[in-house]
C-alpha atoms as a PDB file:
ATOM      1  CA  UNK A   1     -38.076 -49.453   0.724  1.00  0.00           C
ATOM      2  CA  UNK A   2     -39.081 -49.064  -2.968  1.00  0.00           C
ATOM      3  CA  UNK A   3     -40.730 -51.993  -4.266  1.00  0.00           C
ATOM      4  CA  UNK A   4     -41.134 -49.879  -7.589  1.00  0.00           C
ATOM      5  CA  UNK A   5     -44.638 -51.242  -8.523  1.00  0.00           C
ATOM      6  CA  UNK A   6     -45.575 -47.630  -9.799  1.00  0.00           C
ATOM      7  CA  UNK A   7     -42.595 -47.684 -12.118  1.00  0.00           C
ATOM      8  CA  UNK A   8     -43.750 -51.186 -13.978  1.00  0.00           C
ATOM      9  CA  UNK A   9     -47.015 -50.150 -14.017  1.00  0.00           C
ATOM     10  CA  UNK A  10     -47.453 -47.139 -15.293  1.00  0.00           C
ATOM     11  CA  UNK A  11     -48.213 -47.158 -19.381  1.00  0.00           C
ATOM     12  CA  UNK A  12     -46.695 -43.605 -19.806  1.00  0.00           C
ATOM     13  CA  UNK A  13     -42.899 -42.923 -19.882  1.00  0.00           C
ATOM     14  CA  UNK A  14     -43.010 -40.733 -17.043  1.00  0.00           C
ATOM     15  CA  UNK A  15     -41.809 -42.720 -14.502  1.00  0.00           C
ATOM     16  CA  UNK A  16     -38.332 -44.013 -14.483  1.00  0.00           C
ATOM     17  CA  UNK A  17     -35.660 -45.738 -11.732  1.00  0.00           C
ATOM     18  CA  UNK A  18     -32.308 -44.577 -11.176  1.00  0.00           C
ATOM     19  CA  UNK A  19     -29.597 -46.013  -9.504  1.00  0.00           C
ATOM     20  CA  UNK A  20     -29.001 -42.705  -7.413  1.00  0.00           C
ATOM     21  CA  UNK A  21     -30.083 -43.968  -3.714  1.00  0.00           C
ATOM     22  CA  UNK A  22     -28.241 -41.474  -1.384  1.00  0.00           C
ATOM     23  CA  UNK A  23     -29.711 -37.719  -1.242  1.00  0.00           C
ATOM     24  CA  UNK A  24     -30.025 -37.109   2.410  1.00  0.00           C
ATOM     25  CA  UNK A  25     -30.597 -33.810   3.688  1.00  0.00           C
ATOM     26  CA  UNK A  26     -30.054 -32.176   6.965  1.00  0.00           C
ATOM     27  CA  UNK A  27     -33.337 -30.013   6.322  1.00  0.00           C
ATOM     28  CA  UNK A  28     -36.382 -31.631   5.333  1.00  0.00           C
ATOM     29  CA  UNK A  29     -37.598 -28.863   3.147  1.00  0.00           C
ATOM     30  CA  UNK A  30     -34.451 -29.368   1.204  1.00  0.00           C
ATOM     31  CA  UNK A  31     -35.808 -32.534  -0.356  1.00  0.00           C
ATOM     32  CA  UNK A  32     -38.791 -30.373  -2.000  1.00  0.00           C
ATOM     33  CA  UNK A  33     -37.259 -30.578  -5.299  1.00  0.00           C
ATOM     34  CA  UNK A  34     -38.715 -28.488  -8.808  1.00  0.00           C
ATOM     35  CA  UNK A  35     -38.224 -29.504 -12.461  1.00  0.00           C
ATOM     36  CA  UNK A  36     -34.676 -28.815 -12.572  1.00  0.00           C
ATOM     37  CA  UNK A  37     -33.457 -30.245  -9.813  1.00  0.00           C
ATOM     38  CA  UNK A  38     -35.227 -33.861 -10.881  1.00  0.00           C
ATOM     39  CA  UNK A  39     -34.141 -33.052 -14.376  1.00  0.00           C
ATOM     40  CA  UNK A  40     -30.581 -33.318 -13.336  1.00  0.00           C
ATOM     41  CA  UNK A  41     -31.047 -37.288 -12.726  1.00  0.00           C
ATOM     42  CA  UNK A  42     -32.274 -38.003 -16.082  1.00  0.00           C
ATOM     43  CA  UNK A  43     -28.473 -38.178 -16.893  1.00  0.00           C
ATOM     44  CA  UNK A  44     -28.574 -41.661 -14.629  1.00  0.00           C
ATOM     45  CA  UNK A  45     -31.632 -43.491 -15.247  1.00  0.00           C
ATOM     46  CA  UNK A  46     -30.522 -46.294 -17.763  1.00  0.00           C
ATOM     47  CA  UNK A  47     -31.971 -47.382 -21.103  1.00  0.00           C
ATOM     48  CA  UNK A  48     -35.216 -49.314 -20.975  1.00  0.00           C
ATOM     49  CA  UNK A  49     -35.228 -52.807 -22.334  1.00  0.00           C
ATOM     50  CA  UNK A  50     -36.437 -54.089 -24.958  1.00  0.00           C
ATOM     51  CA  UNK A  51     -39.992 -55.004 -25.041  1.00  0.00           C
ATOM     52  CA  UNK A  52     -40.817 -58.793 -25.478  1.00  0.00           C
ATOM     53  CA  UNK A  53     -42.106 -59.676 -28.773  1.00  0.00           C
ATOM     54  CA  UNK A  54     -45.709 -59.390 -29.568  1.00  0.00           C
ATOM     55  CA  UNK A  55     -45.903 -56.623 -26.272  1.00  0.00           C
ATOM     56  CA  UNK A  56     -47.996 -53.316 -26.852  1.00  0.00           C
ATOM     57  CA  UNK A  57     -45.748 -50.436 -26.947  1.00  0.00           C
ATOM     58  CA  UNK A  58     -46.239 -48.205 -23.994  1.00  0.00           C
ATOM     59  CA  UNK A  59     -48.464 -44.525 -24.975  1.00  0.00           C
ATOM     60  CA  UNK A  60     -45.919 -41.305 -24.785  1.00  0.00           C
END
């Protein structure tokens, strides 16, 4: 379950959600993943909304 409270919280844009769900593996240490790997779902995470009027903008 993902109840994605890290990904509203955080003031940074460094988390993000994606609708990719299925990446199984038969070997657990194939789910270790480095920069480029996770780099390669940036291509799915959608736009962010729009922030509500009078909202502080989030820090970069």
């Amino acid at each position: 379950m993902y109840c994605g409270i890290c990904v509203e919280v955080c003031p940074f844009d460094a988390l993000f959600w994606s609708p990719e769900y299925e990446y199984s593996e038969p070997n657990i240490s194939d789910l270790l993943h480095d920069k480029t790997k996770l780099s390669e779902w940036m291509e799915t995470v959608p736009e962010a909304p729009e922030l509500e009027a009078g909202a502080d903008k989030k820090k970069k």
